[in-house]
C-alpha atoms as a PDB file:
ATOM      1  CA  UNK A   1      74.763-105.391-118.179  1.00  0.00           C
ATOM      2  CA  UNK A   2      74.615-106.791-121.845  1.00  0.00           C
ATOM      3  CA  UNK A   3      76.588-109.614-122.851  1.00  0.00           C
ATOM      4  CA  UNK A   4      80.070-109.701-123.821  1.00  0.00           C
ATOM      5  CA  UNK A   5      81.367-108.971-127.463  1.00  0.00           C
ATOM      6  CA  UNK A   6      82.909-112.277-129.082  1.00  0.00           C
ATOM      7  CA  UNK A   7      87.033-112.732-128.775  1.00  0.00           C
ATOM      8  CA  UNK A   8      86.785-114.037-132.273  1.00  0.00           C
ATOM      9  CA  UNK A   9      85.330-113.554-135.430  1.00  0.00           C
ATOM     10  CA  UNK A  10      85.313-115.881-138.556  1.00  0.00           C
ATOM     11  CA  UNK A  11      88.308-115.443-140.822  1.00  0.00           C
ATOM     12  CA  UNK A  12      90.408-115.082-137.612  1.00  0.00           C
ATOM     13  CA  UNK A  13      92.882-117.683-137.108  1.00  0.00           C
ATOM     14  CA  UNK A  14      93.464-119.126-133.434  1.00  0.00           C
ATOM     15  CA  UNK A  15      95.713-121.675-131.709  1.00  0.00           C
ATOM     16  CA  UNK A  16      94.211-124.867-130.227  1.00  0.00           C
ATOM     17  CA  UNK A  17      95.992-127.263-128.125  1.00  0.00           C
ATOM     18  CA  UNK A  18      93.225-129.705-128.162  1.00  0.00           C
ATOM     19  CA  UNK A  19      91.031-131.507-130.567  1.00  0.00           C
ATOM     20  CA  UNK A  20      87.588-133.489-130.383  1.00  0.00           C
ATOM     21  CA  UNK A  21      87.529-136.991-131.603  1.00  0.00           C
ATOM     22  CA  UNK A  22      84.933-139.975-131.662  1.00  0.00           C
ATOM     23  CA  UNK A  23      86.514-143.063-130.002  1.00  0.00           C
ATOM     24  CA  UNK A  24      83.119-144.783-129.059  1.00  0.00           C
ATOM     25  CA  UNK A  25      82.364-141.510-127.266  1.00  0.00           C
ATOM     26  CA  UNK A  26      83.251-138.182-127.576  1.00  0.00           C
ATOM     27  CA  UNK A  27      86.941-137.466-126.361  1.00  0.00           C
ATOM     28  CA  UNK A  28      89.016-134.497-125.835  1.00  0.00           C
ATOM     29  CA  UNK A  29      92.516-135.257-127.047  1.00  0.00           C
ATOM     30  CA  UNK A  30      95.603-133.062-126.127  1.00  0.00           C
ATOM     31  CA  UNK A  31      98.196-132.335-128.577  1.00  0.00           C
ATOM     32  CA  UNK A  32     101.332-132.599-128.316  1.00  0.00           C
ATOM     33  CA  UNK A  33     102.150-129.418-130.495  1.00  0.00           C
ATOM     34  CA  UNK A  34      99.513-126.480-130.614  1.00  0.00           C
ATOM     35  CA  UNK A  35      97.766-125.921-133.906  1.00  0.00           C
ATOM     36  CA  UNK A  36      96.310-122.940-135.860  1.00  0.00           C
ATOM     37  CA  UNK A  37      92.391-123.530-136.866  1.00  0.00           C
ATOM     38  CA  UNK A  38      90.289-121.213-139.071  1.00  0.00           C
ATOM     39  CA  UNK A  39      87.178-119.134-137.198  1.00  0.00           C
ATOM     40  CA  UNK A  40      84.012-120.645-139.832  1.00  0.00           C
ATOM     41  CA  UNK A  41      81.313-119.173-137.771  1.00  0.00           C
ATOM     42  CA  UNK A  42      80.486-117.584-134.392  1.00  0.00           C
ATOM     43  CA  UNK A  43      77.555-119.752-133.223  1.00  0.00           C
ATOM     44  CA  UNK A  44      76.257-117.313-130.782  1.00  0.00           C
ATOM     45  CA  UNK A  45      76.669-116.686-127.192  1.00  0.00           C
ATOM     46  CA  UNK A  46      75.083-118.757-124.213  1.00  0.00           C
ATOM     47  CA  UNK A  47      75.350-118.910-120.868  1.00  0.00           C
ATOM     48  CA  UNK A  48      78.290-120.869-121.238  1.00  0.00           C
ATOM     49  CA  UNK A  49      79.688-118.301-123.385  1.00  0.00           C
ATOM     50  CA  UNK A  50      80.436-118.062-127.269  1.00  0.00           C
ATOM     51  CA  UNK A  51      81.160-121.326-129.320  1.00  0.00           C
ATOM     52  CA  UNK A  52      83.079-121.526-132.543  1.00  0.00           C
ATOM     53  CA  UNK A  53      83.190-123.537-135.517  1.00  0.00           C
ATOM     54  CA  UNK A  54      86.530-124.293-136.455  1.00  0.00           C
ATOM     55  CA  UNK A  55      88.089-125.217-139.942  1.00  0.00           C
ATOM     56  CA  UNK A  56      91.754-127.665-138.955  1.00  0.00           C
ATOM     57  CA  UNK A  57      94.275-127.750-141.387  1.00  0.00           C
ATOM     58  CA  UNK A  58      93.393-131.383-143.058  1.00  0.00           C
ATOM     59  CA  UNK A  59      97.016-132.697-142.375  1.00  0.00           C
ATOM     60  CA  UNK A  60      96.878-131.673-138.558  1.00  0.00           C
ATOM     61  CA  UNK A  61      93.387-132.918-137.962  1.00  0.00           C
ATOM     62  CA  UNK A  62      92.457-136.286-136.477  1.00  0.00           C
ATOM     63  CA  UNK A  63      90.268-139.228-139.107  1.00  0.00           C
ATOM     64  CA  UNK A  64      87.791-139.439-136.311  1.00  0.00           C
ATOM     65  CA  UNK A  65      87.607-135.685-135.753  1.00  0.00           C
ATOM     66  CA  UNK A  66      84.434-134.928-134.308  1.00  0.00           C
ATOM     67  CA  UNK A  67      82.639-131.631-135.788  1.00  0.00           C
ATOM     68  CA  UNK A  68      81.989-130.057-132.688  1.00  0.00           C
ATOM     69  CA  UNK A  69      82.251-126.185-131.471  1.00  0.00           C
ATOM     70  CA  UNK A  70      84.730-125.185-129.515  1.00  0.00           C
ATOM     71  CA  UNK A  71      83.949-122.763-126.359  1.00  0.00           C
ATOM     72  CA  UNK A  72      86.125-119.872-126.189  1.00  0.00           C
ATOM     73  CA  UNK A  73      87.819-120.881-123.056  1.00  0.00           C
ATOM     74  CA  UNK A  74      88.777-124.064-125.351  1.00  0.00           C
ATOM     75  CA  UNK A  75      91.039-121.571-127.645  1.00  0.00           C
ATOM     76  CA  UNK A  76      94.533-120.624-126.519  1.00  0.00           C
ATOM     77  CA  UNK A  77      94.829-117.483-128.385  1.00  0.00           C
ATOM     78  CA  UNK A  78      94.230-115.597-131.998  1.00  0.00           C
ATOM     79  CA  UNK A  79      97.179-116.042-134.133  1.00  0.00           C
ATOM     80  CA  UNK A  80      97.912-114.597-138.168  1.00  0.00           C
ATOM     81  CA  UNK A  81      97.269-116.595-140.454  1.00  0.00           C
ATOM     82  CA  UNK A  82      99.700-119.382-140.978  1.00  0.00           C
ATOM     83  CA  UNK A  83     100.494-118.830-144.949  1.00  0.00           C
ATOM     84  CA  UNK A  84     100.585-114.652-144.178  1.00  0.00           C
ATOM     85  CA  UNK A  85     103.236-115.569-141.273  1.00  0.00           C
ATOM     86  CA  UNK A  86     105.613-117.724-143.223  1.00  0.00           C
ATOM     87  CA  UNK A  87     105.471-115.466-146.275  1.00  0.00           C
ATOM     88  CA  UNK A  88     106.044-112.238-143.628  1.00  0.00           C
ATOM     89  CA  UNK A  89     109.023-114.178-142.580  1.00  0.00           C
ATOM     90  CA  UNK A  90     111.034-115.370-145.579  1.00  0.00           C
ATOM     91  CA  UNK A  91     109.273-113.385-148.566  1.00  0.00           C
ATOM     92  CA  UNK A  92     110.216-114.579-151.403  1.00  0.00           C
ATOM     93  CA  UNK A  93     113.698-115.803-150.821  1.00  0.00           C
END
């Protein structure tokens, strides 16, 4: 049995409800609203599964943010892009 194909893939938008920081240590924070991160690049799979490298919006993410990957177990779901969604929505009213 071969290993399993990726959930994500980069240029694929996803919702996280928690972010890494550096507060001495490394900390997971939870937030209080979910957020939609950018899919950089799939780092490969292990026996842990795949981990991600994640682009946050600069106004939604953290000043200590730690650059970490994020396990897919660690992302909620894949979303559309943020800018495609609003513009979907309203157009150009």
């Amino acid at each position: 049995m071969g290993k399993p194909d990726p959930l994500y893939q980069p240029g694929d938008y996803v919702v996280i409800d928690q972010v890494y920081v550096i507060e001495g240590t490394l900390k997971t924070v939870h937030l209080d609203e979910p957020i939609a991160a950018r899919v950089v690049k799939n780092k490969g799979h292990t026996s842990l599964g795949y981990a991600y490298v994640l682009s946050i919006p600069e106004s939604q993410r953290p000043h200590n943010h730690a650059k970490v990957c994020y396990w897919e177990d660690h992302i909620v779901c894949k979303t559309d892009d943020p800018d495609e969604l609003l513009w979907r929505i309203w157009g150009d009213q």
